[in-house]
PDB file of N, CA and C in Angstrom:
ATOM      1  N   UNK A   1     103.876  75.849  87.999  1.00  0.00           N
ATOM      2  CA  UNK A   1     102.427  75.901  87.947  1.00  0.00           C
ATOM      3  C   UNK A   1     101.914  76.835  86.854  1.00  0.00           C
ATOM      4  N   UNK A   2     101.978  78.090  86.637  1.00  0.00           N
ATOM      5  CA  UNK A   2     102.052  79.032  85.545  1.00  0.00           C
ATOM      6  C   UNK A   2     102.013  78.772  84.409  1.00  0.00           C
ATOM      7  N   UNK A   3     103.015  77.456  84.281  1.00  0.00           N
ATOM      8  CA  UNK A   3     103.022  76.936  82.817  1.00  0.00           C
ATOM      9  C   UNK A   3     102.021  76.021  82.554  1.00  0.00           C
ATOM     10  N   UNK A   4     101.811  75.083  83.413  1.00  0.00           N
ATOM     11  CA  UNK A   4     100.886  74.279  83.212  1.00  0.00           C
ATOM     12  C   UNK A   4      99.731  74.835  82.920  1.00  0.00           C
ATOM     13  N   UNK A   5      99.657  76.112  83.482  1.00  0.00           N
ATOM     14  CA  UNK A   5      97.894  76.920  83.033  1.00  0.00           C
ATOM     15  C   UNK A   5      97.542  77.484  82.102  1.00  0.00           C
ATOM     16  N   UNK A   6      99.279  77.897  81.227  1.00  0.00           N
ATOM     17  CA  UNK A   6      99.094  78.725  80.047  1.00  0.00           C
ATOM     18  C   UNK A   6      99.011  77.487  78.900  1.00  0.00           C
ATOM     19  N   UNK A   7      99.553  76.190  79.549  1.00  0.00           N
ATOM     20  CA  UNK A   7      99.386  74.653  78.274  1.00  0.00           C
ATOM     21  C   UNK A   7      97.583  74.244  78.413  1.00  0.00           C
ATOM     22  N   UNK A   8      97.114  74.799  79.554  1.00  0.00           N
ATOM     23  CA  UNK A   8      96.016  74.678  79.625  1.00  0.00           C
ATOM     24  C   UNK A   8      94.779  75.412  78.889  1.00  0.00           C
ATOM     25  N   UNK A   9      95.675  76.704  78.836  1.00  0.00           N
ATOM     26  CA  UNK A   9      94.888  77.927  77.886  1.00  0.00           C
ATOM     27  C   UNK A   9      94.488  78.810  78.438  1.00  0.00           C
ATOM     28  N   UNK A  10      94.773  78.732  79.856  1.00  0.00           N
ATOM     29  CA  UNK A  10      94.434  80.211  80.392  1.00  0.00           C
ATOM     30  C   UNK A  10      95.658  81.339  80.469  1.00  0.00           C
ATOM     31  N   UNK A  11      95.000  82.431  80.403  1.00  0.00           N
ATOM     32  CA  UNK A  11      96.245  83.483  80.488  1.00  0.00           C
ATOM     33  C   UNK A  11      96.460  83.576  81.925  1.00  0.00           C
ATOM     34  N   UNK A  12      97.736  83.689  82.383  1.00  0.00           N
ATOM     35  CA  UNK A  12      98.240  84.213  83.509  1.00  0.00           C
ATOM     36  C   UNK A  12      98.869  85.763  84.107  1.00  0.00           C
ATOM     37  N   UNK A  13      98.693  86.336  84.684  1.00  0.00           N
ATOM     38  CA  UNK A  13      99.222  87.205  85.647  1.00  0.00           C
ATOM     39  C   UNK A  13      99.844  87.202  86.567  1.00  0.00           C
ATOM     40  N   UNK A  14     101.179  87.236  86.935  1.00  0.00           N
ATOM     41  CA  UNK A  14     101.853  86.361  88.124  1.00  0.00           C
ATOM     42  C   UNK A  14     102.417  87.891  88.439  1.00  0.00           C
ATOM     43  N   UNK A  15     102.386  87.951  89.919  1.00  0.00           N
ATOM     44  CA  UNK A  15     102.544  89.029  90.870  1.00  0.00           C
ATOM     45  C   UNK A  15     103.550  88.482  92.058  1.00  0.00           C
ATOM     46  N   UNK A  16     103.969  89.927  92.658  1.00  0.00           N
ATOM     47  CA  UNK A  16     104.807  89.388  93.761  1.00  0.00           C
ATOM     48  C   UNK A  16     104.343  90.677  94.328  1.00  0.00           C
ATOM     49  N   UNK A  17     104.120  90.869  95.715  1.00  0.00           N
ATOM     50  CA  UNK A  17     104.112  91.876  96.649  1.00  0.00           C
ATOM     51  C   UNK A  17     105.190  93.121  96.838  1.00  0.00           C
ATOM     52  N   UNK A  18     105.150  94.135  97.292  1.00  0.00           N
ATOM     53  CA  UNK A  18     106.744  94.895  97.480  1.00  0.00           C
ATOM     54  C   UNK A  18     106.794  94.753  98.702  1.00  0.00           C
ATOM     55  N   UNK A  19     108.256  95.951  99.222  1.00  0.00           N
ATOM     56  CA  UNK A  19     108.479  95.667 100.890  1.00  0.00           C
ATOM     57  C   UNK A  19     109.158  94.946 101.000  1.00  0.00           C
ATOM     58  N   UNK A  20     110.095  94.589 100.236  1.00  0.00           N
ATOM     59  CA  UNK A  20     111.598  93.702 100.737  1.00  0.00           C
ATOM     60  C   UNK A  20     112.358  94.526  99.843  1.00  0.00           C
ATOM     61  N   UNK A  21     113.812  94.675 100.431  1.00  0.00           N
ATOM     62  CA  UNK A  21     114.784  95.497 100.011  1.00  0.00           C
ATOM     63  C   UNK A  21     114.927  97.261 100.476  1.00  0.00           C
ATOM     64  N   UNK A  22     115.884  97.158  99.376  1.00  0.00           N
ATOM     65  CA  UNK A  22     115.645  98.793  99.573  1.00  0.00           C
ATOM     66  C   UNK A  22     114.613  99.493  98.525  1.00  0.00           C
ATOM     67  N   UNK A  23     114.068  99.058  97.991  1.00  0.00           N
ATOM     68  CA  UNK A  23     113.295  99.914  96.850  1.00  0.00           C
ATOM     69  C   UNK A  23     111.799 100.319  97.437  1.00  0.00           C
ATOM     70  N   UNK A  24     111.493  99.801  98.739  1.00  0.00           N
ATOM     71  CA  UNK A  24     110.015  99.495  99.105  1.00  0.00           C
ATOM     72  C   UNK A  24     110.153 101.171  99.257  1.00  0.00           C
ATOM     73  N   UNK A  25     108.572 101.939  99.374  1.00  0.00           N
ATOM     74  CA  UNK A  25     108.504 103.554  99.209  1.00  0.00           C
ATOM     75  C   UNK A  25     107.509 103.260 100.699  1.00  0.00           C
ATOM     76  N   UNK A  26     107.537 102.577 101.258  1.00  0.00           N
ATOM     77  CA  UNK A  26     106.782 102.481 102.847  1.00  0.00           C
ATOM     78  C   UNK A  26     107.656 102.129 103.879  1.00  0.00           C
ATOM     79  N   UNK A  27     106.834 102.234 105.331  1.00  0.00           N
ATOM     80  CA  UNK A  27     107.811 102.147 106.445  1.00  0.00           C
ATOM     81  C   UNK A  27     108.065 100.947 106.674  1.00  0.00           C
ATOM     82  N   UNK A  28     108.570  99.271 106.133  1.00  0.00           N
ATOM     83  CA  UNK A  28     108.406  97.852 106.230  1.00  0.00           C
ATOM     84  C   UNK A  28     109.032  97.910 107.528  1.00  0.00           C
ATOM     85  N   UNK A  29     108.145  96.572 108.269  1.00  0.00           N
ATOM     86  CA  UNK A  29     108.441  96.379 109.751  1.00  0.00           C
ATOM     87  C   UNK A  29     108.923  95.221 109.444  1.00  0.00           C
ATOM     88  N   UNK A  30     109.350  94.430 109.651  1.00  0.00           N
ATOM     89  CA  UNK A  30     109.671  92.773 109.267  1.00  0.00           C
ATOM     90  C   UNK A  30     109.215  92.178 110.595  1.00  0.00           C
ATOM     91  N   UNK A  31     108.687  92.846 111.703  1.00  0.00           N
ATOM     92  CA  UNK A  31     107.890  92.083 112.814  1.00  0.00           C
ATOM     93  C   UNK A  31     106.422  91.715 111.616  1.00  0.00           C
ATOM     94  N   UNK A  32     106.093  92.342 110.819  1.00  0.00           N
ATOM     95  CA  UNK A  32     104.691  92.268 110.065  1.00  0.00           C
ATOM     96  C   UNK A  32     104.041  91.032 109.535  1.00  0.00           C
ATOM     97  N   UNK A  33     103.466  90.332 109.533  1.00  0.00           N
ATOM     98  CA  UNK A  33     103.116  89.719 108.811  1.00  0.00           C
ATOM     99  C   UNK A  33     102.677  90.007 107.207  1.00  0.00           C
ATOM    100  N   UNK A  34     102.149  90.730 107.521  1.00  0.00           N
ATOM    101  CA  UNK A  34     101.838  91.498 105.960  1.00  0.00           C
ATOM    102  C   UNK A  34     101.102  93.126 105.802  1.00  0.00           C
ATOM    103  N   UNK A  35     101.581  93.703 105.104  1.00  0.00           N
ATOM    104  CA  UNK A  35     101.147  95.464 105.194  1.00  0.00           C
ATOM    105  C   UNK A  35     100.118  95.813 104.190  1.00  0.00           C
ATOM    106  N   UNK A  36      99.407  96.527 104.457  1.00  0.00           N
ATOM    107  CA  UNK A  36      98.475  96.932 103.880  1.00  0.00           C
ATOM    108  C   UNK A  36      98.386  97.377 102.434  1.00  0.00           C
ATOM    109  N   UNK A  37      99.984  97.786 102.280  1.00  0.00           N
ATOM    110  CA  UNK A  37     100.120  98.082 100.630  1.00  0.00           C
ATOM    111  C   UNK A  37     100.089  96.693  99.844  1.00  0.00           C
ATOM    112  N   UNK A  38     100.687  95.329 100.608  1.00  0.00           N
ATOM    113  CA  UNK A  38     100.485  94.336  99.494  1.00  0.00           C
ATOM    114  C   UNK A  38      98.897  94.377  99.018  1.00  0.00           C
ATOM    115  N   UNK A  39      97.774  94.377  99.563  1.00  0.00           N
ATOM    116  CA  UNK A  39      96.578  94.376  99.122  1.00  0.00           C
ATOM    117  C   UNK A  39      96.144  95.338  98.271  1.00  0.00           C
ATOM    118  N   UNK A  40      96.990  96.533  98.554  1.00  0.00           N
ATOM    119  CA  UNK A  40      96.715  97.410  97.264  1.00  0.00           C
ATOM    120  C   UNK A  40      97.552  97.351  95.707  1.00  0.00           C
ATOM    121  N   UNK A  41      98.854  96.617  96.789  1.00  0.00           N
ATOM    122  CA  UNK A  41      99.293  95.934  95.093  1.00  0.00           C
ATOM    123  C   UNK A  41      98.194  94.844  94.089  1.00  0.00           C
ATOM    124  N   UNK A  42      97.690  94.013  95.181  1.00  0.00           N
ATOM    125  CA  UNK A  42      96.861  92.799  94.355  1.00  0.00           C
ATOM    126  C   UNK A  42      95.938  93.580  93.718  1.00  0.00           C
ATOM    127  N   UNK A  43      95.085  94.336  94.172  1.00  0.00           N
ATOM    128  CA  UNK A  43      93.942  95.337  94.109  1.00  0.00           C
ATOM    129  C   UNK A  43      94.379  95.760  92.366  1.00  0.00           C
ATOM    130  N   UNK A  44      95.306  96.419  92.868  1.00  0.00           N
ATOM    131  CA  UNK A  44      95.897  97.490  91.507  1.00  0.00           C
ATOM    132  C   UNK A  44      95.527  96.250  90.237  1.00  0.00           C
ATOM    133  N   UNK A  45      96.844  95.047  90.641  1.00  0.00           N
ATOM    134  CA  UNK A  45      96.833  94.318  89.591  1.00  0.00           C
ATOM    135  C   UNK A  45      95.980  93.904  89.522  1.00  0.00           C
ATOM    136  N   UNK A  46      94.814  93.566  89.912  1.00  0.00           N
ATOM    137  CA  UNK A  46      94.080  92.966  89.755  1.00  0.00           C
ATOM    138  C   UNK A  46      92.947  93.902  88.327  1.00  0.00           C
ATOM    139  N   UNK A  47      93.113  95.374  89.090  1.00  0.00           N
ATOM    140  CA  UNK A  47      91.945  96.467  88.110  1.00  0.00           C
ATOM    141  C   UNK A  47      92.942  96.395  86.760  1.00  0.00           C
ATOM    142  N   UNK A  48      93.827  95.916  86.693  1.00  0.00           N
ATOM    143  CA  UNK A  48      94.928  96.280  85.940  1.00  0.00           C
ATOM    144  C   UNK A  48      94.467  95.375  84.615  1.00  0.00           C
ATOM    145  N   UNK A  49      94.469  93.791  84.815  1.00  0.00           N
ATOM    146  CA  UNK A  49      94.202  92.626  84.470  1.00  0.00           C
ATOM    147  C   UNK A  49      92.871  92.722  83.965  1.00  0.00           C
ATOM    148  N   UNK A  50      91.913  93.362  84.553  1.00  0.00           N
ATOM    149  CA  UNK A  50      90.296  93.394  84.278  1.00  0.00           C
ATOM    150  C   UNK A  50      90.855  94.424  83.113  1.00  0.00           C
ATOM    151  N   UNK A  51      91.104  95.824  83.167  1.00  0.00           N
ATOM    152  CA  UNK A  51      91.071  96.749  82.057  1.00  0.00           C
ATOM    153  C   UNK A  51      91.479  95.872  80.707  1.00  0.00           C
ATOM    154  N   UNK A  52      92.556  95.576  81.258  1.00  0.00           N
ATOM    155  CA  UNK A  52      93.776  95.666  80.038  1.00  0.00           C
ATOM    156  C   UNK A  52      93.094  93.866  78.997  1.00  0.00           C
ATOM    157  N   UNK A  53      93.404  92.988  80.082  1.00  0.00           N
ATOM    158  CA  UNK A  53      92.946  91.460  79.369  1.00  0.00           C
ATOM    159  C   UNK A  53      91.603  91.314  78.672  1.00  0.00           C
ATOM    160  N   UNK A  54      90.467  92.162  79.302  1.00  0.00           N
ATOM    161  CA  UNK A  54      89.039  92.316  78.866  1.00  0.00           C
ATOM    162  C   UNK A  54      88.677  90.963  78.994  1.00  0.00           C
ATOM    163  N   UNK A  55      88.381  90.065  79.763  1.00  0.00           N
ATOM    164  CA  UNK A  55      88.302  88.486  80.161  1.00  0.00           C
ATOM    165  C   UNK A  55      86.964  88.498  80.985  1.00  0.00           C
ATOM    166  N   UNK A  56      86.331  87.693  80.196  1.00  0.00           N
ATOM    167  CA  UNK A  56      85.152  87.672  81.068  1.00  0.00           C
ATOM    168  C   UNK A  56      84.940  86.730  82.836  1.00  0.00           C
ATOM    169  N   UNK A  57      85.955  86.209  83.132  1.00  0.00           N
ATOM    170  CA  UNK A  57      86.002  85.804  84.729  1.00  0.00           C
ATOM    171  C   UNK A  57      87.884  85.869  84.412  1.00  0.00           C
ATOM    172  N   UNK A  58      87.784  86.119  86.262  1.00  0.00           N
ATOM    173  CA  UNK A  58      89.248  86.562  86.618  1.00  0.00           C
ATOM    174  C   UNK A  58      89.199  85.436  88.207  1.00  0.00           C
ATOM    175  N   UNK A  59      90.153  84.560  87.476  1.00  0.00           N
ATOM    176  CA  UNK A  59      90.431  83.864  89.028  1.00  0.00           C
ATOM    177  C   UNK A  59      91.206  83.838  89.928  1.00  0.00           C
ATOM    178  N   UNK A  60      91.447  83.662  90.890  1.00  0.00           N
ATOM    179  CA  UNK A  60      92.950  84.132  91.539  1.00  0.00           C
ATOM    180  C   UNK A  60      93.438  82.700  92.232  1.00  0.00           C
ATOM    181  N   UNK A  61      94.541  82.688  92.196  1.00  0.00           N
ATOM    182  CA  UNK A  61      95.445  81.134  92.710  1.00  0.00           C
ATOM    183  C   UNK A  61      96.279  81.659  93.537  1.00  0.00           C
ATOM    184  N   UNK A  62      96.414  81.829  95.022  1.00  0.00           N
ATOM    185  CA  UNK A  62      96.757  82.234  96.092  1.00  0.00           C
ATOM    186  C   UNK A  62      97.702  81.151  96.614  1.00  0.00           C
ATOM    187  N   UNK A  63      99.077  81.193  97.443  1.00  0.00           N
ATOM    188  CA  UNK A  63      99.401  80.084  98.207  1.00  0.00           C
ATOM    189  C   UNK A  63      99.727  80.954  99.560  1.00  0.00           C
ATOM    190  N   UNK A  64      99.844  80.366 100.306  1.00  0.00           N
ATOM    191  CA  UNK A  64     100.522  81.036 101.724  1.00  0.00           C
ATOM    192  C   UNK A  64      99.906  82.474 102.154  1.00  0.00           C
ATOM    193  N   UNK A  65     100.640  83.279 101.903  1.00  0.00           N
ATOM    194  CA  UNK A  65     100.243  84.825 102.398  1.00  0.00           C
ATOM    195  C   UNK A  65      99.405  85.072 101.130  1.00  0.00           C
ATOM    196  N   UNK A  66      99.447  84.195 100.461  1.00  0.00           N
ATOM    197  CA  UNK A  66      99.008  85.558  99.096  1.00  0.00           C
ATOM    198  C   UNK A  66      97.324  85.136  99.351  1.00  0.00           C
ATOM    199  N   UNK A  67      96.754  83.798  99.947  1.00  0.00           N
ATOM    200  CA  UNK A  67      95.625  83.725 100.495  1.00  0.00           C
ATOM    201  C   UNK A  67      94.881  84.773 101.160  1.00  0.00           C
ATOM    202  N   UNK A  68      95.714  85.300 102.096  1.00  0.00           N
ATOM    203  CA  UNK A  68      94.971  86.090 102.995  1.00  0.00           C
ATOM    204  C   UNK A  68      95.199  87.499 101.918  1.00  0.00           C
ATOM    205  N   UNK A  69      95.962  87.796 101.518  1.00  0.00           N
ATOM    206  CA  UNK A  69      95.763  89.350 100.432  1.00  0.00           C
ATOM    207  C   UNK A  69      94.746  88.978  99.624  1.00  0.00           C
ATOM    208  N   UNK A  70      94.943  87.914  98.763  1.00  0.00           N
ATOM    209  CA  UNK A  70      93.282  87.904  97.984  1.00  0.00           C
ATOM    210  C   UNK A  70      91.991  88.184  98.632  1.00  0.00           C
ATOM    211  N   UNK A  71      92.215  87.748  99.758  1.00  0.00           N
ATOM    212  CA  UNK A  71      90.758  87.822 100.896  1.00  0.00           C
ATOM    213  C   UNK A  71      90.205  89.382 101.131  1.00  0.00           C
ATOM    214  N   UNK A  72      91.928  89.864 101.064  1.00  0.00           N
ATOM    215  CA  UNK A  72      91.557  90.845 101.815  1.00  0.00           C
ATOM    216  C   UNK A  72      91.349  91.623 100.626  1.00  0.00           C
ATOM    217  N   UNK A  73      91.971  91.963  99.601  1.00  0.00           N
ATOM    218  CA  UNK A  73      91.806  92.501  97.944  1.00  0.00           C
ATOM    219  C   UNK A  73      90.647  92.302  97.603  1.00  0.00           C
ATOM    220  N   UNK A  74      89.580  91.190  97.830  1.00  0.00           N
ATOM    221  CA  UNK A  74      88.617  90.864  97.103  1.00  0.00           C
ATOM    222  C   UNK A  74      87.764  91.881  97.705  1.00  0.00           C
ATOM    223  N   UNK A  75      87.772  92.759  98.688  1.00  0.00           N
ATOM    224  CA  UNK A  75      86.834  94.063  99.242  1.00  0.00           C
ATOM    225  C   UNK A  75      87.238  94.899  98.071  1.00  0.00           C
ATOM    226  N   UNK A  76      88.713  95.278  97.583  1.00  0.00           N
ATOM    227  CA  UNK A  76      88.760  96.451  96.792  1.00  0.00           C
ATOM    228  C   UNK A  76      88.472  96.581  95.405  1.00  0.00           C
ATOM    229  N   UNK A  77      89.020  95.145  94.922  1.00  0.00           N
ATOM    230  CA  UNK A  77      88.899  94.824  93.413  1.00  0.00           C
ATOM    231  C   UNK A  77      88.001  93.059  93.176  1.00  0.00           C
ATOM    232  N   UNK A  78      86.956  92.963  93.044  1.00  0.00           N
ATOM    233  CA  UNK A  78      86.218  91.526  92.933  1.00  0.00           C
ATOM    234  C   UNK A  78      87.012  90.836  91.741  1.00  0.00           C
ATOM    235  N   UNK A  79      87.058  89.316  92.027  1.00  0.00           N
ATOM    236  CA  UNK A  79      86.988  88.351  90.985  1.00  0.00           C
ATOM    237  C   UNK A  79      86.454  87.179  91.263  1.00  0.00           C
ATOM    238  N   UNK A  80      86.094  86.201  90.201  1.00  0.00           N
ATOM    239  CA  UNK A  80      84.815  85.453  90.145  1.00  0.00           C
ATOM    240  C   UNK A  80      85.098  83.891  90.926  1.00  0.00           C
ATOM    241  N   UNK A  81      86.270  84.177  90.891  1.00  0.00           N
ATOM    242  CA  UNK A  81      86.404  82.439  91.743  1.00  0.00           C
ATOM    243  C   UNK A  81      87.950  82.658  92.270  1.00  0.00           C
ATOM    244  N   UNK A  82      88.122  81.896  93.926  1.00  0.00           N
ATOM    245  CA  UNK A  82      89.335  81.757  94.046  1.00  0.00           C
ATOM    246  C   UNK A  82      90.026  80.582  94.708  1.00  0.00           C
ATOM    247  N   UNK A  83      91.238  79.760  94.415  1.00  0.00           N
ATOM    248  CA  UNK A  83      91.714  78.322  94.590  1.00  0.00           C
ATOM    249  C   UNK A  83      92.725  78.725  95.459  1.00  0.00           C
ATOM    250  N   UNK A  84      92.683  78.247  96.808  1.00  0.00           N
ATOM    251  CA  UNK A  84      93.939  78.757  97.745  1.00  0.00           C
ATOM    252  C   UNK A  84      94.090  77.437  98.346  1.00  0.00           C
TER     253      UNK A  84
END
């Protein structure tokens, strides 16, 4: 999918959450559905993408879990449209 968007002409940002493995720096439950730091990961990347790309709309393309983090990200860091 990624590719098809960059043949399309948009720039991409492709993210993955932490909290699997050993490298995660939080307490991961694997009863969780999802922890509160992934939303501050999207968040981050997201202020990250606004600084750095200087793009006048920022959209987000969510599947599965990453739906509900955008939802929940879009309180910390806004963007202008989102396709889940």
């Amino acid at each position: 999918m990624p590719k098809n968007l960059v043949e399309l002409g948009y720039r991409v940002v492709s993210f993955d959450y932490r909290g699997f493995g050993d490298s995660t720096d939080f307490d991961y439950n694997p009863n969780n559905v999802y922890h509160s730091e992934y939303v501050t990961d999207f968040a981050t990347v997201l202020t990250w993408t606004k600084t750095t790309l200087r793009t006048d709309e920022i959209g987000v393309f969510g599947l599965s879990m990453g739906t509900l983090i955008a939802n929940l990200g879009y309180q910390e860091s806004k963007y202008d449209f989102f396709i889940g």
